[in-house]
N, C-alpha and C. Protein backbone atom coordinates (compact mmCIF):
# COMPACT_ATOMS: atom_id res chain seq x y z
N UNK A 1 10.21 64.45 -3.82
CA UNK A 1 11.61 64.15 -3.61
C UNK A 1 11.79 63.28 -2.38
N UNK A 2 11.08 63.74 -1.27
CA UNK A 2 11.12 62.84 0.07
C UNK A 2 10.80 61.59 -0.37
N UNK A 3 9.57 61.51 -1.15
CA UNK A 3 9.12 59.95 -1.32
C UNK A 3 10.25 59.29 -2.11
N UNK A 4 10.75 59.63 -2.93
CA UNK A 4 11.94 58.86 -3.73
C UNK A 4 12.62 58.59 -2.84
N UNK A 5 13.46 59.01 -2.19
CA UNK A 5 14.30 59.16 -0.80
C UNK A 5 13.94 58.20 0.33
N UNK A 6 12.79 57.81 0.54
CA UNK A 6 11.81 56.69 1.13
C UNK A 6 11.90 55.27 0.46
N UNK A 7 11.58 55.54 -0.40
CA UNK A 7 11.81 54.40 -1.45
C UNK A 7 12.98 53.77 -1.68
N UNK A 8 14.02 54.20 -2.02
CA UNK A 8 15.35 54.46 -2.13
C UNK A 8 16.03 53.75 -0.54
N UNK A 9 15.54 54.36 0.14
CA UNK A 9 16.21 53.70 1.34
C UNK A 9 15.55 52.51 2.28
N UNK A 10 14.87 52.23 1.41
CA UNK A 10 13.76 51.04 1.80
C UNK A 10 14.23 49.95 1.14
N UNK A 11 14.75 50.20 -0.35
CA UNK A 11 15.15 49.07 -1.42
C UNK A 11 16.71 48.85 -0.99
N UNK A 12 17.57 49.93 0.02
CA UNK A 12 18.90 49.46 0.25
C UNK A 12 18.43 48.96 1.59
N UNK A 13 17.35 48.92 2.41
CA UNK A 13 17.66 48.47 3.54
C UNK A 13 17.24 46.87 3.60
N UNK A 14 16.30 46.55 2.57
CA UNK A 14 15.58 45.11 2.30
C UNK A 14 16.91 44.53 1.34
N UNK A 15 17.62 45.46 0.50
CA UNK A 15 18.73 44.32 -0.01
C UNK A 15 19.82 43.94 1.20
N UNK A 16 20.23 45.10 1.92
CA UNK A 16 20.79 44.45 3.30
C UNK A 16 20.80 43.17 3.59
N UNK A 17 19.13 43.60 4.32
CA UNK A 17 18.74 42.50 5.50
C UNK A 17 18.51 41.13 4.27
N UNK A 18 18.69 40.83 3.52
CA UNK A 18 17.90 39.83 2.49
C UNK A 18 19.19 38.56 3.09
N UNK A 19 20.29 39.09 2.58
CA UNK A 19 21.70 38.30 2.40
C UNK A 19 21.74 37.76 4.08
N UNK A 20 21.30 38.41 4.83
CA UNK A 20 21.93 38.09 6.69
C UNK A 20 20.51 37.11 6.54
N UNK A 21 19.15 37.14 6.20
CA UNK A 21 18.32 36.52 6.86
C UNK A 21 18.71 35.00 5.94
N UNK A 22 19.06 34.81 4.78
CA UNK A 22 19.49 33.81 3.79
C UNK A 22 20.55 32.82 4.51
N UNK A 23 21.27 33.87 4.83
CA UNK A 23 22.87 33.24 5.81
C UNK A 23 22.05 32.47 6.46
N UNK A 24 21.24 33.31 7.67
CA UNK A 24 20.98 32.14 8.76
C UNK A 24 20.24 30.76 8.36
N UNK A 25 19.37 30.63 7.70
CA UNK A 25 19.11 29.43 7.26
C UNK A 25 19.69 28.46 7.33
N UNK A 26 21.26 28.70 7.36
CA UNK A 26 21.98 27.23 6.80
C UNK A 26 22.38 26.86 8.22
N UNK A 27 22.48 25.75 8.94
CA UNK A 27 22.40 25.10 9.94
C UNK A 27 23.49 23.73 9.99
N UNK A 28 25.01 23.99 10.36
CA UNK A 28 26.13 23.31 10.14
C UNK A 28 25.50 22.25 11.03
N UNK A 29 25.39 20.70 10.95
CA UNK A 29 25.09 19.66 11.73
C UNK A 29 26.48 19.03 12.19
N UNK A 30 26.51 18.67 13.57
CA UNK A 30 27.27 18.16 14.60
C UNK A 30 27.32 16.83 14.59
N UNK A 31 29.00 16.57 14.98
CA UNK A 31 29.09 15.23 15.20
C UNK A 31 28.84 14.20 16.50
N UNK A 32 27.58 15.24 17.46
CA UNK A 32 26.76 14.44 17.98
C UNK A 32 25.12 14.01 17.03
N UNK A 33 25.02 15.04 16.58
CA UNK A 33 23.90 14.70 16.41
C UNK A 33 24.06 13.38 14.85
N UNK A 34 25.27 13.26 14.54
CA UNK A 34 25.47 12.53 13.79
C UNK A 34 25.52 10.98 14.52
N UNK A 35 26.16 10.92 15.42
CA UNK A 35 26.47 10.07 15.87
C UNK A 35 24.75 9.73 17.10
N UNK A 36 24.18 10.43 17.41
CA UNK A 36 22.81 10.01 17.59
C UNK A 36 21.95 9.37 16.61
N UNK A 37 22.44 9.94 15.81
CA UNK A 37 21.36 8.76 14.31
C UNK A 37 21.77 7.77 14.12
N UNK A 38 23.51 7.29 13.74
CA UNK A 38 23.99 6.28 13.69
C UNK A 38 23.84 5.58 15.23
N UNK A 39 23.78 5.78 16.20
CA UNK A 39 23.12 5.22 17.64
C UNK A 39 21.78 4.82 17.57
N UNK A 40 20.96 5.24 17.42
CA UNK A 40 19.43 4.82 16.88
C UNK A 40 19.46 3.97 15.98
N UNK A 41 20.26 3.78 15.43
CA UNK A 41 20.10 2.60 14.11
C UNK A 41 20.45 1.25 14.69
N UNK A 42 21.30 1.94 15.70
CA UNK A 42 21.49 0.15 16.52
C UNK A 42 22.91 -0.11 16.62
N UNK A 43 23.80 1.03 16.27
CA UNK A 43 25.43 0.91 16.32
C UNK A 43 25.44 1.86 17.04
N UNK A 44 26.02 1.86 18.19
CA UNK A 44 26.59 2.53 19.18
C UNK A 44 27.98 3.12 18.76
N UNK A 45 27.80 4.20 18.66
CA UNK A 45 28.81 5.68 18.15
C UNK A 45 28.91 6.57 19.16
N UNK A 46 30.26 7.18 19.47
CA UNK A 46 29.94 8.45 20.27
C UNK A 46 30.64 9.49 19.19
N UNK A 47 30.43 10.81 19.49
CA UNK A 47 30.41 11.99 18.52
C UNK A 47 32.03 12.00 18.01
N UNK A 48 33.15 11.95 19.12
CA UNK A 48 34.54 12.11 19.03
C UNK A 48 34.58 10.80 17.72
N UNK A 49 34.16 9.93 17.59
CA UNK A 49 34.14 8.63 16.38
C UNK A 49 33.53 9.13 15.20
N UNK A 50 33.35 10.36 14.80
CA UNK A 50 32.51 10.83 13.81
C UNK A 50 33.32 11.60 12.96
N UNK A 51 33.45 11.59 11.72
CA UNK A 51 34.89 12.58 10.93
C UNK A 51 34.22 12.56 9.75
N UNK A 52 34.29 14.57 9.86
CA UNK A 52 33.33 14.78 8.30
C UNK A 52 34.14 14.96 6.81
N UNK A 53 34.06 14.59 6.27
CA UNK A 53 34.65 15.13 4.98
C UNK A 53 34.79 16.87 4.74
N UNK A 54 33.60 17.04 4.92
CA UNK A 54 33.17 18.24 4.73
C UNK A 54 32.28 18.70 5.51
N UNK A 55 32.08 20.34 5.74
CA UNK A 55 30.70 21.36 6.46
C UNK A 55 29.78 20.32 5.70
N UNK A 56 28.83 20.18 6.65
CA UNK A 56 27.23 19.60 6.14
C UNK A 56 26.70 20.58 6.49
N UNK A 57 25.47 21.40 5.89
CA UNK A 57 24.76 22.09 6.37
C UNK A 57 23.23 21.84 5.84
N UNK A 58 22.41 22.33 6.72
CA UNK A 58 20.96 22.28 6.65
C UNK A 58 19.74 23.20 6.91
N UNK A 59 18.59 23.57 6.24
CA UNK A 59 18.19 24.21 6.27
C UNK A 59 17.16 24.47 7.69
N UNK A 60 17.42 23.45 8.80
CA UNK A 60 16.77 23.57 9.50
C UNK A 60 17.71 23.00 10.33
N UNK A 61 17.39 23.73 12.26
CA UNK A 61 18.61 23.58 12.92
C UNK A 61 18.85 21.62 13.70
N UNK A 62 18.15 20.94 13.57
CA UNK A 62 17.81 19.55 13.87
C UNK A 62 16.97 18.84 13.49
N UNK A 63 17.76 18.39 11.59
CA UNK A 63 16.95 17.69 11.17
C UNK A 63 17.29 16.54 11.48
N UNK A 64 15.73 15.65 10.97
CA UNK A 64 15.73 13.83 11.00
C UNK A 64 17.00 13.20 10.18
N UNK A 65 17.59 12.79 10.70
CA UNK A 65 18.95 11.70 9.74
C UNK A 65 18.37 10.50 9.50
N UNK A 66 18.75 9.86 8.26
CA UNK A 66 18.59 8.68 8.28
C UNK A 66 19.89 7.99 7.74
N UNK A 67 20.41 6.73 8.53
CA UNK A 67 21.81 6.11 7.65
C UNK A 67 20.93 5.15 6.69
N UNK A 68 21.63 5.47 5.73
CA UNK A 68 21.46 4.73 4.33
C UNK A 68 22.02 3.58 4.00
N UNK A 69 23.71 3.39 4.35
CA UNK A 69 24.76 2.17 4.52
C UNK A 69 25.84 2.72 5.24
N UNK A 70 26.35 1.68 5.53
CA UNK A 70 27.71 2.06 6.25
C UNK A 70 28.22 0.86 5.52
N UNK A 71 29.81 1.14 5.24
CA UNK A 71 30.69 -0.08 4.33
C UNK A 71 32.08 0.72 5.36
N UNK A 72 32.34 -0.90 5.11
CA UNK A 72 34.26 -1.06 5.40
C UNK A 72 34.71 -0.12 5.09
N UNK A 73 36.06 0.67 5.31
CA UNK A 73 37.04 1.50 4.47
C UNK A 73 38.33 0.81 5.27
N UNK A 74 38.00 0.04 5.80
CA UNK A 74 39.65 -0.88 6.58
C UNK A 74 40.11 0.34 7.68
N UNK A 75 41.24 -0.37 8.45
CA UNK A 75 41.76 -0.11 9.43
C UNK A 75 40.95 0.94 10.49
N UNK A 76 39.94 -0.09 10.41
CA UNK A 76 38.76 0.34 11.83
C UNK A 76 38.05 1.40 11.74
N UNK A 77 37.97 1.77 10.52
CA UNK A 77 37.20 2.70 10.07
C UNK A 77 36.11 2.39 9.11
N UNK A 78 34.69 2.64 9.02
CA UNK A 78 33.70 2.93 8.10
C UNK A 78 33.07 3.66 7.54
N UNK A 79 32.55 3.64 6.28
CA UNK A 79 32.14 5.01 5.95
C UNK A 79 30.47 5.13 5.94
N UNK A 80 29.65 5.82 6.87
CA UNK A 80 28.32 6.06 6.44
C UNK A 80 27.71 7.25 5.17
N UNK A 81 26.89 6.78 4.94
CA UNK A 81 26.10 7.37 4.11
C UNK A 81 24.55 8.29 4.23
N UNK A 82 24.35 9.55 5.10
CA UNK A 82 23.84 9.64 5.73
C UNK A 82 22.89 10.99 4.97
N UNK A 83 21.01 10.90 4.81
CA UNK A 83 20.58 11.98 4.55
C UNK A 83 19.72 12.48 5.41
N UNK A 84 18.77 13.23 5.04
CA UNK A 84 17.54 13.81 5.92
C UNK A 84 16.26 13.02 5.39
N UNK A 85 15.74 13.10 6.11
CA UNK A 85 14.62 12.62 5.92
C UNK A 85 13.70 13.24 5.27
N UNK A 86 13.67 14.23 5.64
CA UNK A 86 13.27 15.65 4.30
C UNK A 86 13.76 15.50 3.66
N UNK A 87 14.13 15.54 2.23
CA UNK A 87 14.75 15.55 1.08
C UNK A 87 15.55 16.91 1.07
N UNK A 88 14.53 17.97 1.52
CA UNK A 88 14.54 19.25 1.27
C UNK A 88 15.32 19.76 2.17
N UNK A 89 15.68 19.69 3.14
CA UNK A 89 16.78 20.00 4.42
C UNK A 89 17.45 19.93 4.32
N UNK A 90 18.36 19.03 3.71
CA UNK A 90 19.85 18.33 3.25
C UNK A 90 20.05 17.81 2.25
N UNK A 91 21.28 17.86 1.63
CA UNK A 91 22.02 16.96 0.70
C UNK A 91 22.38 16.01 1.35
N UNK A 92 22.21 14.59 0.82
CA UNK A 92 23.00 13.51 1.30
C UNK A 92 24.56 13.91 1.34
N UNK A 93 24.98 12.99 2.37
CA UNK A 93 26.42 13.02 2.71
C UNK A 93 26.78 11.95 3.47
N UNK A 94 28.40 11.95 3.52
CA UNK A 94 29.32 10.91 3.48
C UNK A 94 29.81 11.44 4.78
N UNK A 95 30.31 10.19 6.39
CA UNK A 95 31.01 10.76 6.94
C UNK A 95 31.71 9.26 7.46
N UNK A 96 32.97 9.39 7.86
CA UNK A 96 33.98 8.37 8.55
C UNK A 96 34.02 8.29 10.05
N UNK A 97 33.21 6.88 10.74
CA UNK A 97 33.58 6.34 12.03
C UNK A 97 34.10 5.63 12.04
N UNK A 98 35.06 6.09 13.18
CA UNK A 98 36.64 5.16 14.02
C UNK A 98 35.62 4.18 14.92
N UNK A 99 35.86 2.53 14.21
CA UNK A 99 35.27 1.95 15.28
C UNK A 99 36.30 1.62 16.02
N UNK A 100 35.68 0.82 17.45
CA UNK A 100 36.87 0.11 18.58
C UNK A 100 37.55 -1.16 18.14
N UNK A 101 36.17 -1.92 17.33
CA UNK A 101 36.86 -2.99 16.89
C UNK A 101 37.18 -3.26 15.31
N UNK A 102 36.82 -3.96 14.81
CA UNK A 102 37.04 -4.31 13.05
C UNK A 102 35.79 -3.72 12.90
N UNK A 103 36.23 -2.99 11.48
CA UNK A 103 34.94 -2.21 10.53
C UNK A 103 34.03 -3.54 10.29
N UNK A 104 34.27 -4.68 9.99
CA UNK A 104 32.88 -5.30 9.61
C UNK A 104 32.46 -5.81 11.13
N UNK A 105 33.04 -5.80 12.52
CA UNK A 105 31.23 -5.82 13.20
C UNK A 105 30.68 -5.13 13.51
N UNK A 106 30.69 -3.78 12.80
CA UNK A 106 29.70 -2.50 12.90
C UNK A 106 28.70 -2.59 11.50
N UNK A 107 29.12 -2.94 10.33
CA UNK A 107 28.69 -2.68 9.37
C UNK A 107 27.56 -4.04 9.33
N UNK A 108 27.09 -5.19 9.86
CA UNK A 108 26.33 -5.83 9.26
C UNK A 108 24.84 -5.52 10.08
N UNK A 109 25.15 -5.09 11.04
CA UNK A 109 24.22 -4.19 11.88
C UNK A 109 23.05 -2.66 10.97
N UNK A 110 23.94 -2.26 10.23
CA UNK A 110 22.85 -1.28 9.98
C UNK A 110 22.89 -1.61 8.80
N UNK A 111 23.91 -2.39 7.37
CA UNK A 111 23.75 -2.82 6.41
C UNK A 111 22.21 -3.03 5.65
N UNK A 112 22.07 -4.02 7.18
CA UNK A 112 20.60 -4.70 6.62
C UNK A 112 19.46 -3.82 6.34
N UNK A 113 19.21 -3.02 6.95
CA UNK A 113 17.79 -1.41 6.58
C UNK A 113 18.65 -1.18 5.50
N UNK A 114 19.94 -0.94 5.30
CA UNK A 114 19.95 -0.45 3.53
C UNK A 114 19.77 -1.31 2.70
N UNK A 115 19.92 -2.40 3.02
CA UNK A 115 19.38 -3.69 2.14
C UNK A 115 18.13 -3.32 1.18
N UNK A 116 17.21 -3.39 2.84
CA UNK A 116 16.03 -3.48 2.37
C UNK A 116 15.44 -2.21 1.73
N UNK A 117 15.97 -1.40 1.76
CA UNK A 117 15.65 -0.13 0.70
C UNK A 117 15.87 0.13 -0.61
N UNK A 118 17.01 -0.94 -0.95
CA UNK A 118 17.54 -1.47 -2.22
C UNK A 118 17.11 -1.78 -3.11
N UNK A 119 16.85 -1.55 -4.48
CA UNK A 119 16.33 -2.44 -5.49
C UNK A 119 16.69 -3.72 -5.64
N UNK A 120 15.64 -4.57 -6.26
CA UNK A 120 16.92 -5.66 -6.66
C UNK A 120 17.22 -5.76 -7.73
N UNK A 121 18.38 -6.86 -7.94
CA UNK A 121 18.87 -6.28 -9.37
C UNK A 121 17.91 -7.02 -10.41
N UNK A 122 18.52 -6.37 -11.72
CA UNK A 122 17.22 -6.68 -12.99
C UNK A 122 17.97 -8.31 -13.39
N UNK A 123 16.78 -9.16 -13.76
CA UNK A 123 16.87 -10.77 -14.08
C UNK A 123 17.29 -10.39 -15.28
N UNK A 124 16.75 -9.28 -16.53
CA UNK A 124 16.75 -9.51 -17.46
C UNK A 124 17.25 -7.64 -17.95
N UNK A 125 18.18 -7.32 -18.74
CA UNK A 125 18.66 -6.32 -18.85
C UNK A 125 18.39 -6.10 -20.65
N UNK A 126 18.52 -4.56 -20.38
CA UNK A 126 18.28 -3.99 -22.12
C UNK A 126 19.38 -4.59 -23.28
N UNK A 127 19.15 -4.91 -24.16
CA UNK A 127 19.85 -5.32 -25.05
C UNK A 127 20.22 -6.59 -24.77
N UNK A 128 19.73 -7.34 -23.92
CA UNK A 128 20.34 -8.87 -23.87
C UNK A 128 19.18 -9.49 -24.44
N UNK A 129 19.65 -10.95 -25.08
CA UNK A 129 18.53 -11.75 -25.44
C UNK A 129 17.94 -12.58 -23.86
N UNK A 130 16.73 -13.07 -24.22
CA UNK A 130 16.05 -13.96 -23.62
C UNK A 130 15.17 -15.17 -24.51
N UNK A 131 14.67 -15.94 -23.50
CA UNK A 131 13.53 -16.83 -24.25
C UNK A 131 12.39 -16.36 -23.68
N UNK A 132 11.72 -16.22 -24.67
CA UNK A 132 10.21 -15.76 -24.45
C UNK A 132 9.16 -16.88 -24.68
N UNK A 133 8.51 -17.63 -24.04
CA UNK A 133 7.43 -18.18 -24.05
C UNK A 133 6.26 -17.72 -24.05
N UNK A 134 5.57 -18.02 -25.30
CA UNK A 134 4.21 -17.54 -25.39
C UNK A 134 3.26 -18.55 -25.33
N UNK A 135 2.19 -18.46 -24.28
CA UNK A 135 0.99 -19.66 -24.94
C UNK A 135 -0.16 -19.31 -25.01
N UNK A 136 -1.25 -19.89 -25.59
CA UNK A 136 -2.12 -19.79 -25.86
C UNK A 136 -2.92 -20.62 -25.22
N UNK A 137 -4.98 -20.61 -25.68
CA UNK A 137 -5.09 -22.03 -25.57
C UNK A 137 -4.79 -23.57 -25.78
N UNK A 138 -4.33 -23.73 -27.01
CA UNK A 138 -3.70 -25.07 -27.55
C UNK A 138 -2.48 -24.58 -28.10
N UNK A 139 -2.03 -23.91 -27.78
CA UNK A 139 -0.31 -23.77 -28.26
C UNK A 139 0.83 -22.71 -27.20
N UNK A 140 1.83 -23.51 -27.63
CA UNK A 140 3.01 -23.20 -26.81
C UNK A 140 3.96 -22.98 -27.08
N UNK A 141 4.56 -21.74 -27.71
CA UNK A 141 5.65 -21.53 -28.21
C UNK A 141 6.68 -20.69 -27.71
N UNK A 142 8.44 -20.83 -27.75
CA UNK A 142 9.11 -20.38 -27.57
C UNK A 142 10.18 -19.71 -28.44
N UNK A 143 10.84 -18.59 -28.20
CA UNK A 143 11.41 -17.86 -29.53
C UNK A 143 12.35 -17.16 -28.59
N UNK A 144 13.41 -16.89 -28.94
CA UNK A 144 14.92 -16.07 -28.82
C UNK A 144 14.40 -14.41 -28.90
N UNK A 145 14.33 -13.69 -28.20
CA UNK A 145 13.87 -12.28 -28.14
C UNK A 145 14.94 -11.61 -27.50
N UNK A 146 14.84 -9.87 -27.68
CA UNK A 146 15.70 -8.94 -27.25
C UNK A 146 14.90 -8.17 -26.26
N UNK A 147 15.67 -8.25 -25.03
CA UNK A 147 14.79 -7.21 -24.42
C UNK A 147 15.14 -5.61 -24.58
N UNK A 148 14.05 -5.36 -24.13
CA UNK A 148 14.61 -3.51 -24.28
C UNK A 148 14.37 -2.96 -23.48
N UNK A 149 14.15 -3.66 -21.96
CA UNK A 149 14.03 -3.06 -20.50
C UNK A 149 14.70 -3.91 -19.81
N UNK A 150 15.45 -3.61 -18.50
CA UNK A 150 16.00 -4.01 -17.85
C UNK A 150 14.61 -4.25 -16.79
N UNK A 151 14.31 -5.66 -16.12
CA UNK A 151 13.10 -5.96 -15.83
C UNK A 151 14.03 -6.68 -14.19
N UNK A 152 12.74 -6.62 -13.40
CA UNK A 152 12.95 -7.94 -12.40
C UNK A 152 11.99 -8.71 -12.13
N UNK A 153 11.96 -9.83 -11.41
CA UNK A 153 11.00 -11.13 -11.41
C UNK A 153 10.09 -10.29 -11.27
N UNK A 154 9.07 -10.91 -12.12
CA UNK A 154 7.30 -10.40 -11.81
C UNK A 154 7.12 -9.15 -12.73
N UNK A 155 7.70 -8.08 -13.20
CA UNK A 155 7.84 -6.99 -13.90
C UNK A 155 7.47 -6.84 -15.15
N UNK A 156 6.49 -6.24 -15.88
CA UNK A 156 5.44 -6.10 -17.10
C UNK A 156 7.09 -5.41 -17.57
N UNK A 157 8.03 -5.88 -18.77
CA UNK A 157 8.76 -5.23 -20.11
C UNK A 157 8.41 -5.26 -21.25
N UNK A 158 8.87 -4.73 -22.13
CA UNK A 158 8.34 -5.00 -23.14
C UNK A 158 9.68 -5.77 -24.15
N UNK A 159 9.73 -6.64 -25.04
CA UNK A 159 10.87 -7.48 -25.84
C UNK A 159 10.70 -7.46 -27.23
N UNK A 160 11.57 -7.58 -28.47
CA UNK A 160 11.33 -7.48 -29.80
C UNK A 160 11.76 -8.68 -30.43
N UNK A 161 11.65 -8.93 -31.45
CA UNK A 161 12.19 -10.30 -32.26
C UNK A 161 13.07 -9.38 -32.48
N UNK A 162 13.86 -10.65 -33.19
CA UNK A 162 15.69 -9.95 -33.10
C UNK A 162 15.74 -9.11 -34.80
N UNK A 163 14.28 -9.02 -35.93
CA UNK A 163 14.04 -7.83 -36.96
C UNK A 163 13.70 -7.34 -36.31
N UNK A 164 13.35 -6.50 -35.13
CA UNK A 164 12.66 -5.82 -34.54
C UNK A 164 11.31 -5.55 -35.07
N UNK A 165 10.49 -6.27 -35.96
CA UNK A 165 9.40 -6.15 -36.25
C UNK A 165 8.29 -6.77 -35.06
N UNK A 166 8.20 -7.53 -34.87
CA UNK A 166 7.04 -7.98 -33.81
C UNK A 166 7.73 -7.42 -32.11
N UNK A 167 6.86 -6.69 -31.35
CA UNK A 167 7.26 -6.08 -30.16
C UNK A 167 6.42 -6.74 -29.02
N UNK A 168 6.88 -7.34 -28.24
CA UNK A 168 5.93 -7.95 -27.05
C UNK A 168 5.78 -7.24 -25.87
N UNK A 169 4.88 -7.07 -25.20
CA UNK A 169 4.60 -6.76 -23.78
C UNK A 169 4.51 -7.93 -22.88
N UNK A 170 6.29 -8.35 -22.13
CA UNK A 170 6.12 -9.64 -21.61
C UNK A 170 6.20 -9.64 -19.94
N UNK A 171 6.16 -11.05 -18.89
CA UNK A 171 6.11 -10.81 -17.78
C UNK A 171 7.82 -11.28 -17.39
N UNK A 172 8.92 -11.09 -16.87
CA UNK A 172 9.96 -11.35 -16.48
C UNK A 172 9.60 -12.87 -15.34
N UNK A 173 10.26 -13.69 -15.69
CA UNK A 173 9.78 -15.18 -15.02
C UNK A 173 11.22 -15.43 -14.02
N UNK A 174 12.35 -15.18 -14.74
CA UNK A 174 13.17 -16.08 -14.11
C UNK A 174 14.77 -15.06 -15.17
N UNK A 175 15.95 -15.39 -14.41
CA UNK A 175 17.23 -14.95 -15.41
C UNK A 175 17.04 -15.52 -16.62
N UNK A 176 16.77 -14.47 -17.36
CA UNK A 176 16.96 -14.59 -19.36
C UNK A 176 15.49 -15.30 -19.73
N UNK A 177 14.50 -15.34 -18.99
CA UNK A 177 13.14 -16.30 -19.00
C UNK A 177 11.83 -14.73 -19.02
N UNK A 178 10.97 -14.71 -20.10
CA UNK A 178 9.54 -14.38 -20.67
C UNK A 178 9.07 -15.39 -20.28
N UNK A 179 7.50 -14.57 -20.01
CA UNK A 179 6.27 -15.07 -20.54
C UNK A 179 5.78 -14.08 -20.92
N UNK A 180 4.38 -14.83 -22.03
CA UNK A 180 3.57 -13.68 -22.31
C UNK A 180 2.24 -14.66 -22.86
N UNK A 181 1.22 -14.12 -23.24
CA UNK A 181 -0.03 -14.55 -23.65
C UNK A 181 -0.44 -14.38 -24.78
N UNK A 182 -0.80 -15.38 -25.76
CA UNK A 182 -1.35 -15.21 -27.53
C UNK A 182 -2.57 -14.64 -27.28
């Protein structure tokens, strides 16, 4: 009977403590430490310029930020786009800085790192036609094809004749432009 009684008050004292140790995990992030990441990026922010939409929280008490973009929202305000660097720490999120001067001479400043993280866009998209050039050794031919991948310069897609019977594996050259090899 004691041992049940042991047991018993072992399984209410671990469901307790389960819910309080879960709580603490979550780690509300500050609009300094927000405004330190957007400072590191090369735009000078102080914390009072920082306005959240919402609680951000994280699973760890000072994680890595990274800004992603910041864009206009007018009247001296911009909006960043801001995650962790861990994936696993945070959900991306959205927050609004009051700049001093006009939203675009803050924004072309950190724009550019989101640039370059950017895809670029596809030359050649699914369901549009292209010209496909095929050659060979002594021959050179061109034909009206469908692609069925959205491709960019340099990019192995694959394209169909417009029966969809013959299917190519081609190289993306240029807007609406195949190649490929007989």
């Amino acid at each position: 009977m004691n041992y049940r009684i042991t047991i018993l008050s072992w399984a209410l004292c671990s469901a307790v403590a389960n819910p309080a140790a879960a709580a603490s995990a979550r780690h509300t992030l500050t609009a300094e430490q927000i405004a330190a990441a957007v400072s590191s990026n090369g735009t000078p922010i102080a914390a009072d310029q920082v306005t959240f939409f919402t609680n951000v929280v994280a699973s760890v008490a000072d994680p890595q930020l990274k800004v992603k973009s910041i864009d206009p929202a007018g009247d001296r305000r911009v909006i960043a786009r801001l995650e962790c660097a861990r994936p696993e720490q945070c959900l991306p999120f959205l927050v609004t800085l009051r700049t001093g001067g006009s939203a675009d001479a803050v924004t072309p400043q950190v724009h550019v790192a989101a640039v370059s993280n950017a895809k670029p866009a596809p030359l050649v998209r699914s369901g549009s036609a292209a010209t496909l050039r095929l050659e060979g050794p002594h021959t050179h031919i061109s034909l009206t094809v469908f692609c069925l991948e959205n491709g960019v310069e340099g990019q192995i897609i694959r394209a169909a004749t417009h029966d969809r019977h013959q299917v190519f594996s081609v190289q993306v050259k240029g807007d609406g432009t195949l190649e490929g090899r007989l």
